[in-house]
Protein backbone atom coordinates (compact mmCIF):
# COMPACT_ATOMS: atom_id res chain seq x y z
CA UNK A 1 98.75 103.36 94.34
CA UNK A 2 97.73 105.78 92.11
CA UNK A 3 95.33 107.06 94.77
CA UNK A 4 98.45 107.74 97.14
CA UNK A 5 100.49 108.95 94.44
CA UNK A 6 103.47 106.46 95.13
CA UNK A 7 105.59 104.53 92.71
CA UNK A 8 106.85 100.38 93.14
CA UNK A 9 109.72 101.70 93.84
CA UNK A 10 108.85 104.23 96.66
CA UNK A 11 106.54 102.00 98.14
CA UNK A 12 109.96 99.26 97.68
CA UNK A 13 111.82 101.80 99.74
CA UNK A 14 109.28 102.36 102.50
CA UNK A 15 107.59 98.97 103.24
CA UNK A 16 111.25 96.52 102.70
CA UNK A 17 109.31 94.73 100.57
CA UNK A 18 110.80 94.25 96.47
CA UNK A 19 110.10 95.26 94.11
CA UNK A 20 108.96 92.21 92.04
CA UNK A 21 106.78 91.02 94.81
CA UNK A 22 105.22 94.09 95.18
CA UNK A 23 104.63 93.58 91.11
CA UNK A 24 103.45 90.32 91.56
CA UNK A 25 100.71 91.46 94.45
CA UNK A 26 99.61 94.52 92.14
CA UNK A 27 99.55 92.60 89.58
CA UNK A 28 97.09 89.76 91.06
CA UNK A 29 99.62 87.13 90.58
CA UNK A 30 99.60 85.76 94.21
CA UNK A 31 97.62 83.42 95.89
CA UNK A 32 98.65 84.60 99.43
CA UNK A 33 100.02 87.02 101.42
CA UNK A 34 101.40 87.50 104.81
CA UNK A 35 100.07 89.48 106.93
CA UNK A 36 102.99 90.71 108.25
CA UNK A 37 102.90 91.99 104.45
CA UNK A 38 99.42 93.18 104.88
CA UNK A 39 100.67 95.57 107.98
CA UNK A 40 103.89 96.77 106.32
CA UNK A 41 101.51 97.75 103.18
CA UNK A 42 98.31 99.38 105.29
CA UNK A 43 100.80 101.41 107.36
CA UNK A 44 102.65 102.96 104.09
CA UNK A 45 99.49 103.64 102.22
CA UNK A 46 97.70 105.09 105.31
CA UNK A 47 94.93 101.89 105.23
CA UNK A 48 93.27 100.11 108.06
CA UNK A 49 93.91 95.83 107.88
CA UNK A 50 90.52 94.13 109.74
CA UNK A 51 91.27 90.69 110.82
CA UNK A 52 88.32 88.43 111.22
């Protein structure tokens, strides 16, 4: 994030998502994610999501 020079809460704002999970998946304190998650994230930060 600090690459893209966004904050939790701008990248709260732009991908739906809060801003405790967010926290939580910054924070390495998941075990999974969605990848409906996955897209909403790559499209805000401007990354590409491979699916094998």
């Amino acid at each position: 994030m600090r690459i893209r020079n966004i904050t939790l809460t701008e990248l709260s704002e732009k991908t739906g998502l809060t801003i405790s999970n967010l926290s939580n998946i910054k924070n390495n304190r998941i075990t999974s994610i969605r990848f409906s998650t996955l897209e909403k994230l790559c499209k805000v930060l401007d990354c590409n999501l491979v699916i094998f």
